[in-house]
C-alpha atoms as a PDB file:
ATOM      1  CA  UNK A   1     122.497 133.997  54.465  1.00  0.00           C
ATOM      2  CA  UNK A   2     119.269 133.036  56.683  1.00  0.00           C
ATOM      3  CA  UNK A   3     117.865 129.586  56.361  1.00  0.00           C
ATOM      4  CA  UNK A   4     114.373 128.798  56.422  1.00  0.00           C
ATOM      5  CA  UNK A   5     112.675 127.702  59.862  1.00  0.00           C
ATOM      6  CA  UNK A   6     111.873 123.825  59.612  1.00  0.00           C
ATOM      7  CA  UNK A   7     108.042 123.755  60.018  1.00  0.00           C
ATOM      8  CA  UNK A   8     107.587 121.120  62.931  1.00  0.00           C
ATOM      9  CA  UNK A   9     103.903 119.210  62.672  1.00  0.00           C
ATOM     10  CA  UNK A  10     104.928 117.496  66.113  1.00  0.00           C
ATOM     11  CA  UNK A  11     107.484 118.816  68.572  1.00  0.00           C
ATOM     12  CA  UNK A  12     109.369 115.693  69.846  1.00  0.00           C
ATOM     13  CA  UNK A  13     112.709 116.090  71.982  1.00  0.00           C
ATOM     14  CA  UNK A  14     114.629 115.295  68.736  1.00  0.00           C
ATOM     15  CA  UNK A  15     113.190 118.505  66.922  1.00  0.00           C
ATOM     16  CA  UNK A  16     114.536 120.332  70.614  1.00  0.00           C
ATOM     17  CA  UNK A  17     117.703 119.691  69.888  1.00  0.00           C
ATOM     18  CA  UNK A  18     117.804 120.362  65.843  1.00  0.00           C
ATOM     19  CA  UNK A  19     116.409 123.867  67.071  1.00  0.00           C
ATOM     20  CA  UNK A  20     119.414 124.363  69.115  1.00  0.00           C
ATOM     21  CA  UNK A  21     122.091 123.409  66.181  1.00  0.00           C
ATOM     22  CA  UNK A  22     119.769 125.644  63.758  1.00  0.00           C
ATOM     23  CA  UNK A  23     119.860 128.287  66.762  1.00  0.00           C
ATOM     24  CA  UNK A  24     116.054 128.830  66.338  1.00  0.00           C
ATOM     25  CA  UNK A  25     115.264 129.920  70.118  1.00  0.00           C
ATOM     26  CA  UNK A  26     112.519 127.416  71.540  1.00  0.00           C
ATOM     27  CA  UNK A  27     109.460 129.027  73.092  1.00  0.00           C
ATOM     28  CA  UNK A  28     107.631 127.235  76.458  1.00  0.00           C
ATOM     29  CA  UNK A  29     104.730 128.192  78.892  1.00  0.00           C
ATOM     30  CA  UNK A  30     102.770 126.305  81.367  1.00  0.00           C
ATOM     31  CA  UNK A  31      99.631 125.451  81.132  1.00  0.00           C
ATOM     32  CA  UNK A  32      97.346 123.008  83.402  1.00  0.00           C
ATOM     33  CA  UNK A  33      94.270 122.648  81.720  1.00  0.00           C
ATOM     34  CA  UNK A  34      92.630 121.788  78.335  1.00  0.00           C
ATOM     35  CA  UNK A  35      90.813 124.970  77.339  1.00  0.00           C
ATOM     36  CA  UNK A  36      94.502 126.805  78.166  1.00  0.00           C
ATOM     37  CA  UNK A  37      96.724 123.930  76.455  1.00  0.00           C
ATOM     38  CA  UNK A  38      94.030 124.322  73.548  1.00  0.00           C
ATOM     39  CA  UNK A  39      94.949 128.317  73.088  1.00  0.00           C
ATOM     40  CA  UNK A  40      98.859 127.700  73.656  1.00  0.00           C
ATOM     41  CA  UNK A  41      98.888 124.472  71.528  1.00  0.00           C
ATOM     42  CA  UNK A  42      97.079 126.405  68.560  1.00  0.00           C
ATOM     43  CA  UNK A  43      99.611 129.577  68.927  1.00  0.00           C
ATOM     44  CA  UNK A  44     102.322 127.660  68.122  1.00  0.00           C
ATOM     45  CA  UNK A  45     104.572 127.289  71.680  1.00  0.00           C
ATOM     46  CA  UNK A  46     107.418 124.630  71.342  1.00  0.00           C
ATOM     47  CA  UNK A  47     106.896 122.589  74.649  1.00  0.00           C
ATOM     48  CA  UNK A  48     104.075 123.367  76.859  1.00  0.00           C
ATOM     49  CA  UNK A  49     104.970 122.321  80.829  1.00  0.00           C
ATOM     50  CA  UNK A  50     102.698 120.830  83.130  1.00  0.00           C
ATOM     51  CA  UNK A  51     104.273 122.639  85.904  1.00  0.00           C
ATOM     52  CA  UNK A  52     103.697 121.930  89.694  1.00  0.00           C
ATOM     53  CA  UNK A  53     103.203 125.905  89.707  1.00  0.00           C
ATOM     54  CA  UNK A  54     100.054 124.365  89.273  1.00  0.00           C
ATOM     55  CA  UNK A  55      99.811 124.320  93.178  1.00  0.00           C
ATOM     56  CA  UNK A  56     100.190 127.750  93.537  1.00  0.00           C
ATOM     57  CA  UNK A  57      98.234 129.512  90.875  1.00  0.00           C
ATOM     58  CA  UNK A  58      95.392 126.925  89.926  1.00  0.00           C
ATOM     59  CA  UNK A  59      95.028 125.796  93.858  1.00  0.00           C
ATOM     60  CA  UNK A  60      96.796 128.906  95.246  1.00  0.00           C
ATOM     61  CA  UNK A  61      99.178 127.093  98.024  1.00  0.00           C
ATOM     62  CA  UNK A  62     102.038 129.173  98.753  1.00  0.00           C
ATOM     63  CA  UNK A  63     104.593 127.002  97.770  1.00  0.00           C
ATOM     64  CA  UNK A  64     104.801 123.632  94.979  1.00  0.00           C
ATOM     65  CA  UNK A  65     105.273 121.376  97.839  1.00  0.00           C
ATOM     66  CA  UNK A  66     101.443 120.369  98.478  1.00  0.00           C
ATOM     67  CA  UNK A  67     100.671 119.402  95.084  1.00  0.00           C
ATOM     68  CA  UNK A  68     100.012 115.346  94.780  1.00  0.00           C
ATOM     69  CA  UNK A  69     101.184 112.673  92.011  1.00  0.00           C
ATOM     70  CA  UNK A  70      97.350 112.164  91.201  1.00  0.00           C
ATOM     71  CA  UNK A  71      96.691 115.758  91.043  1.00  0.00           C
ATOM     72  CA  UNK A  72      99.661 115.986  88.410  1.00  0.00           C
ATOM     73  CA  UNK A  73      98.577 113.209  86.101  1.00  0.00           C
ATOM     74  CA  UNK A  74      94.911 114.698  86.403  1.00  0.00           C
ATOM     75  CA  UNK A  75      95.809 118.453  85.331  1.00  0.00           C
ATOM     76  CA  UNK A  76      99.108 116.263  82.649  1.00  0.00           C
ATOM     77  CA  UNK A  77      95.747 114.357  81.033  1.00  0.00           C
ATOM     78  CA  UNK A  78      93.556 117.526  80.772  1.00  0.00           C
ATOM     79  CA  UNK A  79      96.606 119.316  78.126  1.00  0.00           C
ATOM     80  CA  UNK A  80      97.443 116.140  76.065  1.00  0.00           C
ATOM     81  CA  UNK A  81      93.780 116.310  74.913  1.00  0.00           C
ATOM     82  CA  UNK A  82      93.939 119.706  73.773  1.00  0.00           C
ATOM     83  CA  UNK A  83      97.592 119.107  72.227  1.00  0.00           C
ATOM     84  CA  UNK A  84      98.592 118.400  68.471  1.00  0.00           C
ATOM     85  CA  UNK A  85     101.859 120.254  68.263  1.00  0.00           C
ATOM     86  CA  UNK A  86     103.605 121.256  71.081  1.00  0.00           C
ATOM     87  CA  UNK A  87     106.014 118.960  73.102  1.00  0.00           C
ATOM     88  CA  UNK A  88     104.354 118.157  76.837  1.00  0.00           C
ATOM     89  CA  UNK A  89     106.695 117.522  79.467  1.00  0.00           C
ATOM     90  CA  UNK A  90     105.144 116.891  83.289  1.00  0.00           C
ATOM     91  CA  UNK A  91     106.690 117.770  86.523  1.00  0.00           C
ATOM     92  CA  UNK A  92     107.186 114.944  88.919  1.00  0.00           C
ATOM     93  CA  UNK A  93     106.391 116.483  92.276  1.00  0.00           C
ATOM     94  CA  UNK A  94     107.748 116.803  95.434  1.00  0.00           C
ATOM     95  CA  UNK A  95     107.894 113.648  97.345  1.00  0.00           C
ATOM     96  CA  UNK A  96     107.421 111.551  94.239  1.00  0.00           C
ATOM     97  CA  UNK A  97     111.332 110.950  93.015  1.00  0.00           C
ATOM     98  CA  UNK A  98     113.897 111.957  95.850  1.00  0.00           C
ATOM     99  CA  UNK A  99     114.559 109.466  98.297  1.00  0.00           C
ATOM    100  CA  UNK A 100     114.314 105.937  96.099  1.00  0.00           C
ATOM    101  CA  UNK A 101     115.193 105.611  92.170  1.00  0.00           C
ATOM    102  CA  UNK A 102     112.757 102.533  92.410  1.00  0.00           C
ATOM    103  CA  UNK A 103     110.039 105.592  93.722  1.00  0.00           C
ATOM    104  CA  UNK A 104     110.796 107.926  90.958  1.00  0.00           C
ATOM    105  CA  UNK A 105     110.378 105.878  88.451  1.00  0.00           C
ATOM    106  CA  UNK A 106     107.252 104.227  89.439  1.00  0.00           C
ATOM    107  CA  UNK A 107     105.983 107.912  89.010  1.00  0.00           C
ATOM    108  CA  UNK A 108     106.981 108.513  86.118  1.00  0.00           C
ATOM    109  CA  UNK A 109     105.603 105.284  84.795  1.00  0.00           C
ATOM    110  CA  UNK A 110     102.505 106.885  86.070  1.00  0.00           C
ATOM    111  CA  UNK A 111     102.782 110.239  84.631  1.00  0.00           C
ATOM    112  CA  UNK A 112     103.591 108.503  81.155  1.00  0.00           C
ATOM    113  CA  UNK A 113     100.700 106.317  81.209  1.00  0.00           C
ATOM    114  CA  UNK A 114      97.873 107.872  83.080  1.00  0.00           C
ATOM    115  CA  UNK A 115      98.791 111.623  81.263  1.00  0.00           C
ATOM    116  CA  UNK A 116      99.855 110.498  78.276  1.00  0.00           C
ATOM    117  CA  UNK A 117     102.685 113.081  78.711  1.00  0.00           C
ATOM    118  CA  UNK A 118     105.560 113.104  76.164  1.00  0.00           C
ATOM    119  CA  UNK A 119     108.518 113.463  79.519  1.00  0.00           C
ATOM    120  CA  UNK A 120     109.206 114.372  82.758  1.00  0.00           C
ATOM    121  CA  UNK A 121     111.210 117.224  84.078  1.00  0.00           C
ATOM    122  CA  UNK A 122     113.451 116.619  87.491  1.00  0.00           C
ATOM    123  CA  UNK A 123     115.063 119.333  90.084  1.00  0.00           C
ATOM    124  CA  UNK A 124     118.046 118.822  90.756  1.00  0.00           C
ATOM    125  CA  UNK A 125     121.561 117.627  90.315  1.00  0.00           C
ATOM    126  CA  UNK A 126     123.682 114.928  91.399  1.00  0.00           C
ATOM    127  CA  UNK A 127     121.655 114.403  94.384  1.00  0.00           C
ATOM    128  CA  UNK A 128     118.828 113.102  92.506  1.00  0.00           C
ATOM    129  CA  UNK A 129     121.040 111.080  89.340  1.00  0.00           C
ATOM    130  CA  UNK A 130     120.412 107.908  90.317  1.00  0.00           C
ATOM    131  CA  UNK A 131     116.561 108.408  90.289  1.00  0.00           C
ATOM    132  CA  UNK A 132     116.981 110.197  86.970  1.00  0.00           C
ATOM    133  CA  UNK A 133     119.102 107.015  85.012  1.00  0.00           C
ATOM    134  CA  UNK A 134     116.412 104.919  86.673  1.00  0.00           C
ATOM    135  CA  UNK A 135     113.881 106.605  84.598  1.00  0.00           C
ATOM    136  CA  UNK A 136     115.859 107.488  81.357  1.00  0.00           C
ATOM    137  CA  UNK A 137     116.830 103.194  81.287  1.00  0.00           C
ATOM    138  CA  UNK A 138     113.186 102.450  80.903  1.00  0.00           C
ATOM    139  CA  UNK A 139     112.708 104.845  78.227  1.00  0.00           C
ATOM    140  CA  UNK A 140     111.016 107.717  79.419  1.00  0.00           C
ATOM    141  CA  UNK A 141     112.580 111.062  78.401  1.00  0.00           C
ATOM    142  CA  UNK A 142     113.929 113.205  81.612  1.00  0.00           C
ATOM    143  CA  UNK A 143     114.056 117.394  81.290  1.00  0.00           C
ATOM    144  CA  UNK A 144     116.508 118.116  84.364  1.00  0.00           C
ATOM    145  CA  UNK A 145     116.035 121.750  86.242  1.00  0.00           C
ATOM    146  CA  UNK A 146     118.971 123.140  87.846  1.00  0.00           C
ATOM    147  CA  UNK A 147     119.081 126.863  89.839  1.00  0.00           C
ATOM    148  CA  UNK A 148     116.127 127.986  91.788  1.00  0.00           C
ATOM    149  CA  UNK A 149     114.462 124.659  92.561  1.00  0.00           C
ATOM    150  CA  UNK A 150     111.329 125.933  93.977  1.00  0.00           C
ATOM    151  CA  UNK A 151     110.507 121.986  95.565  1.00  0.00           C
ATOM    152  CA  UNK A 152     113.938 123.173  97.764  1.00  0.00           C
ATOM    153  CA  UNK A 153     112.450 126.246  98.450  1.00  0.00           C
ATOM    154  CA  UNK A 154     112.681 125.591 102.851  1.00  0.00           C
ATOM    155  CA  UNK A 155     115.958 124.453 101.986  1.00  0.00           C
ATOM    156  CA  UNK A 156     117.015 127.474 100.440  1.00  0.00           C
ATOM    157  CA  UNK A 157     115.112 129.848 102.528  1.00  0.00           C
ATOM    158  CA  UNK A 158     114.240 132.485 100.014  1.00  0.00           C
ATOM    159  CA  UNK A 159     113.823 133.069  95.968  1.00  0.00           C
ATOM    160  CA  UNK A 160     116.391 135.185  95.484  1.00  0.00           C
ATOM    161  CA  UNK A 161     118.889 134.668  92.410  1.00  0.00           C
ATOM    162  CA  UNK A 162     121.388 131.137  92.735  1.00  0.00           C
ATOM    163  CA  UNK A 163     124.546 130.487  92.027  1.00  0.00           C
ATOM    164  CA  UNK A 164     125.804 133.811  92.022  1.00  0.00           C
ATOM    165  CA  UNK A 165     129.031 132.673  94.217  1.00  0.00           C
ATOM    166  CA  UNK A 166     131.677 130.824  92.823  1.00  0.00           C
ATOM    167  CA  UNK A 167     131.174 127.129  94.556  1.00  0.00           C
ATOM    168  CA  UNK A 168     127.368 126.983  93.920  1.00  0.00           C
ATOM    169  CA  UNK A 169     128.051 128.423  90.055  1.00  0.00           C
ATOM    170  CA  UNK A 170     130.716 125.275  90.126  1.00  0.00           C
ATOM    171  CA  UNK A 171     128.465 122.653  90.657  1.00  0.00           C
ATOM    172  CA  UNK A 172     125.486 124.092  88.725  1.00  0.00           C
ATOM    173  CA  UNK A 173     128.100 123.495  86.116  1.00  0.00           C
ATOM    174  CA  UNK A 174     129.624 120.170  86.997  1.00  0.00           C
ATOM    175  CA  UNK A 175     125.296 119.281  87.276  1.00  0.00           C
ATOM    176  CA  UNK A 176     124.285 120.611  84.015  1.00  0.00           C
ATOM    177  CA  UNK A 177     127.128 118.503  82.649  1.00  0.00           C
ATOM    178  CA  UNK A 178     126.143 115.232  84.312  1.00  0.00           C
ATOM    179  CA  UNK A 179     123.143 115.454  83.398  1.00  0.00           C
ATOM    180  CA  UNK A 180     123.596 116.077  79.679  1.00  0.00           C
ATOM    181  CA  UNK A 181     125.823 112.762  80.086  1.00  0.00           C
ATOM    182  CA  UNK A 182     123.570 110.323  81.463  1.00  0.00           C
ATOM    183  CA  UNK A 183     121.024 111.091  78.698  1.00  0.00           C
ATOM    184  CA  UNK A 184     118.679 114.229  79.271  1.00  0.00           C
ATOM    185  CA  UNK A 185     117.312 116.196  76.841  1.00  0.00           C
ATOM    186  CA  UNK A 186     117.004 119.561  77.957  1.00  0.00           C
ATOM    187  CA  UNK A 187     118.166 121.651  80.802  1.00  0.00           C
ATOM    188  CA  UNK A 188     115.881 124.608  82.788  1.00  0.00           C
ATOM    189  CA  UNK A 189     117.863 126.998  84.648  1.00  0.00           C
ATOM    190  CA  UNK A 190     116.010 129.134  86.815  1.00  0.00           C
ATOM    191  CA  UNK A 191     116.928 132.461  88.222  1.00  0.00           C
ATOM    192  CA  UNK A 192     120.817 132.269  87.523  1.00  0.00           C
ATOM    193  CA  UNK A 193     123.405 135.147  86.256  1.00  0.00           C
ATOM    194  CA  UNK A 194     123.147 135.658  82.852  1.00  0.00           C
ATOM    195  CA  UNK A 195     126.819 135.056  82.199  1.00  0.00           C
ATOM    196  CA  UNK A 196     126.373 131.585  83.774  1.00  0.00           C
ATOM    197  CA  UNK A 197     123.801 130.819  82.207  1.00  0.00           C
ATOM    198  CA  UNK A 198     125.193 131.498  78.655  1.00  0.00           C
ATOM    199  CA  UNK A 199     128.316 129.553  79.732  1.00  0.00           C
ATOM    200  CA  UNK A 200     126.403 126.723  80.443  1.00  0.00           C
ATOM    201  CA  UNK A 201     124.175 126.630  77.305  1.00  0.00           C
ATOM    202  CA  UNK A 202     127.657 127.297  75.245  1.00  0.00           C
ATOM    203  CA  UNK A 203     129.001 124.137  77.084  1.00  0.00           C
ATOM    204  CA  UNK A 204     126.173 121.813  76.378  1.00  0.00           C
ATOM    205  CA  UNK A 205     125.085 119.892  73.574  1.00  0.00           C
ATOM    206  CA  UNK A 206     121.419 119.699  74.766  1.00  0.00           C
ATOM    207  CA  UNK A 207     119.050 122.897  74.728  1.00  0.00           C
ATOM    208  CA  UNK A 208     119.197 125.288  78.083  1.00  0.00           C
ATOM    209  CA  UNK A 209     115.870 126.602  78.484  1.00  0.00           C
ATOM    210  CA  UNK A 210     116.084 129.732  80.777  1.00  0.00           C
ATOM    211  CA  UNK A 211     113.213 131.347  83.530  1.00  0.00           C
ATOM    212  CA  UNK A 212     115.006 134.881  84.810  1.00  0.00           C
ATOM    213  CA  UNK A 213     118.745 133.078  83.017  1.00  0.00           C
ATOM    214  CA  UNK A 214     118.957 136.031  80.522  1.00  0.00           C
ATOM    215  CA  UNK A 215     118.921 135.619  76.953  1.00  0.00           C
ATOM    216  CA  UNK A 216     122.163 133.453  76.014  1.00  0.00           C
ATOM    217  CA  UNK A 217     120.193 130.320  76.652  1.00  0.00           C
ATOM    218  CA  UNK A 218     118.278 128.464  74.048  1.00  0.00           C
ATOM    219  CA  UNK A 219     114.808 129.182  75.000  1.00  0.00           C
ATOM    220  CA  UNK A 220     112.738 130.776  77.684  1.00  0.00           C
ATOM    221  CA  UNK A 221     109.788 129.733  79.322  1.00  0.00           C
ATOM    222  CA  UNK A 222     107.350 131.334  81.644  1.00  0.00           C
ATOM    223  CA  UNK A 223     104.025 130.901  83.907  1.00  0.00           C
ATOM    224  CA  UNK A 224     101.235 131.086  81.724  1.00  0.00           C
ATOM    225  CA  UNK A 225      98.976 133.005  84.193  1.00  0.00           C
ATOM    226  CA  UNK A 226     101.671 135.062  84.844  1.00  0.00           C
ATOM    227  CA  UNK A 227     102.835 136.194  81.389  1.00  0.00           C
ATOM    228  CA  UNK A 228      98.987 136.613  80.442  1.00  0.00           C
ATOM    229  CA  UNK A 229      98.612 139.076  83.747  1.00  0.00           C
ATOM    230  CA  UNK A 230      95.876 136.711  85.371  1.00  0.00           C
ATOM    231  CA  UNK A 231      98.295 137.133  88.059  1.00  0.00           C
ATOM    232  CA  UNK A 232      99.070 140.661  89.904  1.00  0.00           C
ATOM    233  CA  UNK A 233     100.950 140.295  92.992  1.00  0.00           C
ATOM    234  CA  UNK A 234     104.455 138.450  91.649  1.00  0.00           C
ATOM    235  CA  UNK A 235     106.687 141.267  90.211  1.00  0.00           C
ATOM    236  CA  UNK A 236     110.364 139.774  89.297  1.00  0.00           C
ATOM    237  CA  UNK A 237     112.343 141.414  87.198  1.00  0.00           C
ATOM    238  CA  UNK A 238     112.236 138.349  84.417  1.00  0.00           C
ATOM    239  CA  UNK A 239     108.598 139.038  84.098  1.00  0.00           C
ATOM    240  CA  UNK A 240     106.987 140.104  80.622  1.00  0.00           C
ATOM    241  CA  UNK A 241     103.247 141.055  81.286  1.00  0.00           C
ATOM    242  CA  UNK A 242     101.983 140.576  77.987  1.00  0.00           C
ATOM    243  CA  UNK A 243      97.976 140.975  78.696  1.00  0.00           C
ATOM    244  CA  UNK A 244      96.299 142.418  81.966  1.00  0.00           C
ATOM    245  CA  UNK A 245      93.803 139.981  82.106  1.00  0.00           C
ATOM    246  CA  UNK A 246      93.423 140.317  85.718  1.00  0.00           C
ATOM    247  CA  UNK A 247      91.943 143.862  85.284  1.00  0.00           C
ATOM    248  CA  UNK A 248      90.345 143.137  82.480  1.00  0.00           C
ATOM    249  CA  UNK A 249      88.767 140.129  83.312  1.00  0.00           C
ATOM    250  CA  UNK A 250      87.629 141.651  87.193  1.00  0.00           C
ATOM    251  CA  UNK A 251      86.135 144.460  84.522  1.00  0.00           C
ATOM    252  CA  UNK A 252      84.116 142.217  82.355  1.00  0.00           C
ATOM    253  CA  UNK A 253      82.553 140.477  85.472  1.00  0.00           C
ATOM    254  CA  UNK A 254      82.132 144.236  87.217  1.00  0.00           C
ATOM    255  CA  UNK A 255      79.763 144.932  84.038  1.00  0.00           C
ATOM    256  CA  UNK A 256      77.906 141.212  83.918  1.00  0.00           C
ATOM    257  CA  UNK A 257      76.789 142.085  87.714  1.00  0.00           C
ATOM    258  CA  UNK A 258      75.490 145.269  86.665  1.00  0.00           C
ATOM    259  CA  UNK A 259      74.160 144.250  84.035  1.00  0.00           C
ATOM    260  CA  UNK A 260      72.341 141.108  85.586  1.00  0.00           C
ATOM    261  CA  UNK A 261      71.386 143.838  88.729  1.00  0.00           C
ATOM    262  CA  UNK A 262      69.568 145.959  85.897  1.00  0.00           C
ATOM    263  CA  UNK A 263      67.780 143.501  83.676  1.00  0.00           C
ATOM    264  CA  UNK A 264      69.850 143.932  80.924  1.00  0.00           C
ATOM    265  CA  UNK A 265      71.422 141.066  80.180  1.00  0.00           C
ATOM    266  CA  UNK A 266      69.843 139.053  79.018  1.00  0.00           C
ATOM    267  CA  UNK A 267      68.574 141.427  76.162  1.00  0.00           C
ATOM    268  CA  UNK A 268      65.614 140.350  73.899  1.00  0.00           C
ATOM    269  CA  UNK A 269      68.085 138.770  71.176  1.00  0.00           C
ATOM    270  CA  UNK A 270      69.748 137.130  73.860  1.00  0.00           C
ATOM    271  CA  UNK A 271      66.732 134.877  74.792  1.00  0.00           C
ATOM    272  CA  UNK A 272      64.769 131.804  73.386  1.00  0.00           C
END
């Protein structure tokens, strides 16, 4: 017998975790700016993340590395004003949280006050879990990201799938674990086997929320520009194309230059 989905006026990290026990799947996409938040928000997504993918498809840098603490809290302040439902959770950045606890969460205190964000969200494991208690003592709620860390990316050398042997699966495990214990909410695995990634979910308490981790984890998130086809050129497999807004868009502003080289627009009805 089906039970009725609890109608959430504000997603908080508490209402995360009662849609894992009700196993209603939670639904997240990026977004870096208000008019974007404003059309997410008003769909209905669960948690909308201010992603440091910002710094490759807003400013188009190859990698997340480049993108600043200032530049985070600037694009983190633009979505809380378009937000009334949906959960907001803030990548800290490169640079901002690995070598000193003391460092990470003097960002964070940042992020939460200058933003207004709801949490931050972490790469890494038991490398970075000092840094990560630092932050979750003072009260600021920590979404941990295990897998394909893209802020490792030099380390790692290429994109391709993680923890596919057995060591690397171990730890992702032994990670995910620790950091459910010392108090985060939620749990992004990115790019992992399937199989794993069910495992892990099964073995948690807190919600998994998967990018290219199958569909045995509690949720799934994705690029915004990338799931709306603003974006062309990145093809992985986990990729749903839902619009092509990158033809159609490069369309509409084919016909506003032909229409501007022609004197038709703007019409008679379209002036004062």
């Amino acid at each position: 017998m089906s039970t009725a989905k609890k109608e959430y006026k504000r997603i908080t990290v508490k209402s995360l975790t009662e849609m894992k026990n009700a196993g209603e799947k939670i639904s997240m996409l990026t977004a870096y700016d208000y008019t974007m938040a404003k059309i997410i928000d008003s769909a209905g997504i669960d948690v909308i993340l201010v992603g440091d993918s910002a710094s490759n498809v807003m400013a188009g840098h190859e990698t997340t590395l480049p993108i600043t603490l200032d530049q985070m809290i600037y694009h983190a302040s633009s979505v809380i004003r378009a937000t009334e439902r949906s959960l907001v959770v803030v990548d800290l950045p490169f640079g901002s949280y690995q070598s000193d606890p003391k460092e990470a969460l003097r960002s964070a205190i940042r992020i939460m006050k200058e933003s207004g964000g709801h949490a931050v969200k972490m790469e890494g494991g038991s490398e970075i879990k000092e840094s990560v208690k630092r932050i979750l003592h003072a009260g600021i709620p920590v979404m941990g990201h295990l897998g394909l860390t893209p802020q490792s990316i030099y380390k790692f050398g290429t994109y391709t799938v993680r923890a596919k042997e057995e060591e690397e699966a171990a730890k992702l495990k032994e990670d995910a674990l620790m950091l459910e214990r010392i108090g985060c909410f939620a749990i992004v695995l990115e790019k992992v086997p399937s199989v794993l990634a069910e495992e892990v979910a099964k073995s948690l308490s807190i919600p998994v929320i998967g990018i290219g981790a199958g569909s045995g984890v509690d949720g799934q998130v994705l690029v915004s520009h990338d799931m709306f086809g603003m974006t062309h050129e990145f093809n992985p497999r986990f990729l749903r194309r839902y619009l092509n807004l990158y033809e159609d868009m490069g369309n509409a502003v084919s016909q506003y230059v032909a229409d501007v080289k022609a004197v038709d627009f703007p019409n008679k009805d379209e002036q004062y």
